[in-house]
Protein backbone atom coordinates (compact mmCIF):
# COMPACT_ATOMS: atom_id res chain seq x y z
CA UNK A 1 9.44 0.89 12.05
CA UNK A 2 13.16 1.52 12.81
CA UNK A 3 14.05 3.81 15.80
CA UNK A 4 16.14 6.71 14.18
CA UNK A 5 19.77 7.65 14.67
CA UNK A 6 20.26 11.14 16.66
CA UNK A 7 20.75 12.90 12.95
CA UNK A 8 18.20 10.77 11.20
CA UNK A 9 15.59 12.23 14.14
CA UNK A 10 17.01 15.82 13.12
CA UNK A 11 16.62 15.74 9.43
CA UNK A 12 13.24 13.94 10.08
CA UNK A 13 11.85 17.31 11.75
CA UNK A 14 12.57 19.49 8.66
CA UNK A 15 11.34 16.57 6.33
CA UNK A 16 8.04 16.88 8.24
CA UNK A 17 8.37 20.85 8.55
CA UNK A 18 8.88 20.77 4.61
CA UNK A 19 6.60 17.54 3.73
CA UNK A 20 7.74 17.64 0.36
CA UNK A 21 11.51 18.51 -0.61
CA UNK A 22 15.25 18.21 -2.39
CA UNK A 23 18.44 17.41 -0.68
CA UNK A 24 19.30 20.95 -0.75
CA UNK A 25 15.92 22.29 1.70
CA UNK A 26 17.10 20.39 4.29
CA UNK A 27 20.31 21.44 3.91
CA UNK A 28 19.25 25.30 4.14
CA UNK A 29 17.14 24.47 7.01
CA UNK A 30 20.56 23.84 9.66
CA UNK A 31 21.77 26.43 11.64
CA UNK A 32 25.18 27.74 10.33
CA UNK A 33 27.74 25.79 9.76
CA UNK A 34 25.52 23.55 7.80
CA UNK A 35 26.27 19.71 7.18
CA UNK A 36 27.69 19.04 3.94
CA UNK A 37 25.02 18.25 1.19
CA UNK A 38 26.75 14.83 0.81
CA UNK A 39 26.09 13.88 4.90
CA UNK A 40 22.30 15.43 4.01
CA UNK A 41 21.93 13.07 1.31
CA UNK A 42 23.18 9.87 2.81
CA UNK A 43 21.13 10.53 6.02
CA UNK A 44 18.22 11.15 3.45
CA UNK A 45 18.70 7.84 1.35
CA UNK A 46 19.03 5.67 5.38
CA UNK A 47 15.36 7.38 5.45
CA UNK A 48 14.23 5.80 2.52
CA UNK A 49 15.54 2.34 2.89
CA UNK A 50 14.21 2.30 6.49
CA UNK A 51 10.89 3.69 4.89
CA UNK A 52 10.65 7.02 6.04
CA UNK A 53 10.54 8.60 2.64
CA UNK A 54 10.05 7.63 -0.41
CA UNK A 55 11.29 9.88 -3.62
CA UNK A 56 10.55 10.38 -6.91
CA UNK A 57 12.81 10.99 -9.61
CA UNK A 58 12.30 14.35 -12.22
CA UNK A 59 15.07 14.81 -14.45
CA UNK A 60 18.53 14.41 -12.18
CA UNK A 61 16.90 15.27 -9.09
CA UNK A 62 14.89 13.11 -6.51
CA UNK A 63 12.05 14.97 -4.95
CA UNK A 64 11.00 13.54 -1.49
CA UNK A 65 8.25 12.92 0.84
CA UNK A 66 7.79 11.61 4.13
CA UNK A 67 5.74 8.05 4.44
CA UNK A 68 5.64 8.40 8.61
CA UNK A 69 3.78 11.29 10.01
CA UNK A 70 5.32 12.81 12.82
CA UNK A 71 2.23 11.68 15.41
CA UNK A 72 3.02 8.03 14.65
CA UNK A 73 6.62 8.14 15.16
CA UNK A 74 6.02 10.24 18.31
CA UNK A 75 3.43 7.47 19.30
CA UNK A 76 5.30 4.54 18.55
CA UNK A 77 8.97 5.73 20.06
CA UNK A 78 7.65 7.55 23.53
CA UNK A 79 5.89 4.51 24.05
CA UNK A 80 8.99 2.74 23.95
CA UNK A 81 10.49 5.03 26.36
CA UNK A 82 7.86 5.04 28.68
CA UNK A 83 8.05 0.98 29.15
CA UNK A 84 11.54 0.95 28.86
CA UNK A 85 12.74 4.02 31.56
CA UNK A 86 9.37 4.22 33.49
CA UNK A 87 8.23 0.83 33.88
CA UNK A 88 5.30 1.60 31.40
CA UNK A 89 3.45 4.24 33.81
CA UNK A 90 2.89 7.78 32.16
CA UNK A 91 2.81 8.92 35.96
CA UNK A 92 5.80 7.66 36.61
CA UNK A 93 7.10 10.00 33.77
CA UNK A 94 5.41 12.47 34.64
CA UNK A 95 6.71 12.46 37.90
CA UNK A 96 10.02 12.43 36.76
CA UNK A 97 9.72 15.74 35.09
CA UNK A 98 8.22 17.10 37.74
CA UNK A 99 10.53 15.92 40.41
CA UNK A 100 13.30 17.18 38.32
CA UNK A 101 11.71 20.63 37.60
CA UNK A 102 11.14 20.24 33.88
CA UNK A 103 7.72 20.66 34.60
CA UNK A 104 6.14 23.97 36.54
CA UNK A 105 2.92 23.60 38.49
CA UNK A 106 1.21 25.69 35.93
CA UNK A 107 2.40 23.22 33.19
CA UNK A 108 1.06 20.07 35.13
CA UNK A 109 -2.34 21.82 35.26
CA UNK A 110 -2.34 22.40 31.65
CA UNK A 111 -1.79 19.12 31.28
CA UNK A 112 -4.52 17.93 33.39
CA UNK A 113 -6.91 20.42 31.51
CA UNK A 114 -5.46 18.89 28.04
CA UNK A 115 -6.72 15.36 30.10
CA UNK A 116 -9.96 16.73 30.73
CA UNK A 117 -10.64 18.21 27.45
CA UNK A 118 -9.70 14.71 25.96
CA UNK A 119 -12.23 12.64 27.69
CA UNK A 120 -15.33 15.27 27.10
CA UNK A 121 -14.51 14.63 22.70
């Protein structure tokens, strides 16, 4: 699995939003001014040669899906960013986040009750 350009990551959150779409959904999806349909569909067809999504052809128009949920891609890429920026310790992240007030107090113990809640399933 490829790690995704900036825009590829963008169009990647309304192809999962969607599941199932033309060229022209995503397109609507943007905030104004939209991206030309042509920059749409050649960030679209990078997707499906990196194996993102596949498509399937009715008439003149290619109807896609996605082929990577969103939970694997999440899984597989803030992995990589976790070993790679905080020598592989989810504390250490943490921490950062914390230390640079991303995080409140009450959003660390939500996350420690998410923790919990995990290891009694």
């Amino acid at each position: 699995m490829n790690k995704l350009t900036q825009q590829e990551e963008e169009v990647m959150l309304y192809i999962w939003e969607l599941d199932e779409f033309v060229v022209k959904d995503i397109v609507t999806k943007f905030p104004e001014p939209q991206p030309p349909y042509t920059t749409v569909a050649s960030i679209v067809k990078n997707l499906k040669r990196k194996g993102y999504v596949s498509a399937k052809r009715y008439g003149n128009t290619d109807v896609y899906k996605p082929l990577i949920k969103q939970s694997e891609y999440k899984r597989k890429f803030m992995g990589g960013v976790v070993r790679n920026y905080f020598a592989n310790s989810y504390k250490e992240m943490v921490s950062f986040f914390a230390k640079e007030q991303k995080l409140s107090t009450d959003d660390l113990k939500d996350i420690i009750n998410l923790i919990e809640k995990g290891k009694e399933e």
